[in-house]
Protein backbone atom coordinates (compact mmCIF):
# COMPACT_ATOMS: atom_id res chain seq x y z
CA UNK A 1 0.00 0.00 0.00
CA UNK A 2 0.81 3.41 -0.50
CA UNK A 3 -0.03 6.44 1.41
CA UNK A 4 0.43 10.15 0.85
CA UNK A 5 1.02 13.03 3.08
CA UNK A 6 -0.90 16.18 2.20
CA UNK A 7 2.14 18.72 0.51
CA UNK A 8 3.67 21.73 1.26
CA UNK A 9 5.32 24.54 -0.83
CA UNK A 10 8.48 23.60 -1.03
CA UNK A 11 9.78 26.68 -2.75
CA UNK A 12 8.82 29.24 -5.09
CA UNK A 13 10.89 31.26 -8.09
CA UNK A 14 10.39 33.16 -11.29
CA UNK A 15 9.21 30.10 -13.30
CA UNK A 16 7.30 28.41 -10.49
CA UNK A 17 6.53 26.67 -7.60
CA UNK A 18 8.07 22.98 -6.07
CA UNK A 19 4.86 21.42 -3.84
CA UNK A 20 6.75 18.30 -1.90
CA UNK A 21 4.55 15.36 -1.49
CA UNK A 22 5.72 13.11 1.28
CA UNK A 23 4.87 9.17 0.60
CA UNK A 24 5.12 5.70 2.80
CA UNK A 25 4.67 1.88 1.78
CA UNK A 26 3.46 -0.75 3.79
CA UNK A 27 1.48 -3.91 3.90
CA UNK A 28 3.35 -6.89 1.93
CA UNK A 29 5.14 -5.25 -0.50
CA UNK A 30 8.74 -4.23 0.61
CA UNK A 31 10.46 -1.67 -1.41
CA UNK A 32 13.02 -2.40 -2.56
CA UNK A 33 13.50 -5.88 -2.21
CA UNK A 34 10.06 -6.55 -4.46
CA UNK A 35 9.44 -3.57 -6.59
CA UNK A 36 10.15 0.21 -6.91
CA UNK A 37 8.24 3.67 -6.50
CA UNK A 38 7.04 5.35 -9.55
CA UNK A 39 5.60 8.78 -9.65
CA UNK A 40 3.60 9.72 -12.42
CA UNK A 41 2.52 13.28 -12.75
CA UNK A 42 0.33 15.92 -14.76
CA UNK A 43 0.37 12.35 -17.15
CA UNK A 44 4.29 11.84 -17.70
CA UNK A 45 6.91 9.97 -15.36
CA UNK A 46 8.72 11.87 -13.10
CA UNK A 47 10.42 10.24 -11.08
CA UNK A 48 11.36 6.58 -10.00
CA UNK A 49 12.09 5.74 -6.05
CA UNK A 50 13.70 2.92 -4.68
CA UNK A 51 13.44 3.49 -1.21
CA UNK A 52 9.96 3.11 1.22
CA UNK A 53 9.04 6.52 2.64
CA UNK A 54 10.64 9.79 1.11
CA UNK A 55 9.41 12.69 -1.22
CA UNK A 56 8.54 13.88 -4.80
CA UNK A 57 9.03 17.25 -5.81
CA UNK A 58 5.98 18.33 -8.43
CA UNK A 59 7.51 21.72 -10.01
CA UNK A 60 4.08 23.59 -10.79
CA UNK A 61 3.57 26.16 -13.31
CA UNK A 62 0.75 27.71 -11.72
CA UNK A 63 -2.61 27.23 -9.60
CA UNK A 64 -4.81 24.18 -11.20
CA UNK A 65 -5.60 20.68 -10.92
CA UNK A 66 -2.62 18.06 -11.32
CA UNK A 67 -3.07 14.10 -11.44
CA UNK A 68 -0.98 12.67 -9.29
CA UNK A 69 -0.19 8.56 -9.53
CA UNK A 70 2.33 7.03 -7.17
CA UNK A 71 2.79 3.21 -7.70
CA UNK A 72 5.01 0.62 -6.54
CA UNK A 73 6.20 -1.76 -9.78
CA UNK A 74 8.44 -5.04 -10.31
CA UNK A 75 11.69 -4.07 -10.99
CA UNK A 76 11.87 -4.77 -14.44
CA UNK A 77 8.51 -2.71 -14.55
CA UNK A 78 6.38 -5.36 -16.16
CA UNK A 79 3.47 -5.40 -13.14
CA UNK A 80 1.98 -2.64 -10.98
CA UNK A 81 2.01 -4.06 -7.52
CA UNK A 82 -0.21 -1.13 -5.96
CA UNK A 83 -1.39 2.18 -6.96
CA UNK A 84 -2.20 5.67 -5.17
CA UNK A 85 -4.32 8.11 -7.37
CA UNK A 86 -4.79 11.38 -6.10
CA UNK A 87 -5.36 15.42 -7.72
CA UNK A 88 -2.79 18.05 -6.56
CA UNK A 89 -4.47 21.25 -6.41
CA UNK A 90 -2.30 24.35 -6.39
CA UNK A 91 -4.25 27.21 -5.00
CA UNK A 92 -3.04 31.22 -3.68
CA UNK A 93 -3.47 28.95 -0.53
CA UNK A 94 -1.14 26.17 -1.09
CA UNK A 95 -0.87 22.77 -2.33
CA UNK A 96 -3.15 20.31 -1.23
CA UNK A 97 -4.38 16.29 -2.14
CA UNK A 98 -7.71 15.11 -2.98
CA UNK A 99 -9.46 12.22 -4.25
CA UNK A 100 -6.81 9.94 -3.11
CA UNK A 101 -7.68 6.36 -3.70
CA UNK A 102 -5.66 3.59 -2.78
């Protein structure tokens, strides 16, 4: 399984903004002996993982609605072993999850 922590801004310049997302795996997967993280965002991979808990930087353009999938795969990538799906929504308030399903 894979769980999310709600972001915060990481930083913020001239061509954007970094929101970190915090994630943890549990359950009977073990990372890394029997797969690795793969984060999949605004539709495009961006970034593989191969540790258990740690964090993804999503550089932002501006405020809107980003999908968000976080998965844990095989290591030669040929089977999704779990999934997280969530939205990052990037608001004047800050970055913030929804519709996370697991």
């Amino acid at each position: 399984m894979v769980h999310l922590m709600q972001p915060m801004l990481a930083d913020r310049c001239c061509w954007g903004a970094n929101a970190m997302v915090r994630y943890e795996t549990s359950g009977s997967l073990s990372v890394p002996e029997d797969g690795i993280v793969v984060f999949r965002f605004a539709g495009k991979e961006a970034d593989v993982m191969p540790f258990a808990r740690g964090e993804f930087h999503a550089v932002v353009r501006g405020p809107g609605r980003y999908k968000l999938e976080v998965a844990i795969e095989s290591h030669d990538r040929s089977q999704r072993l779990a999934l997280a799906d969530a939205e990052l929504v990037v608001s004047q308030e800050g970055p913030m999850l929804v519709s996370v399903e697991v």
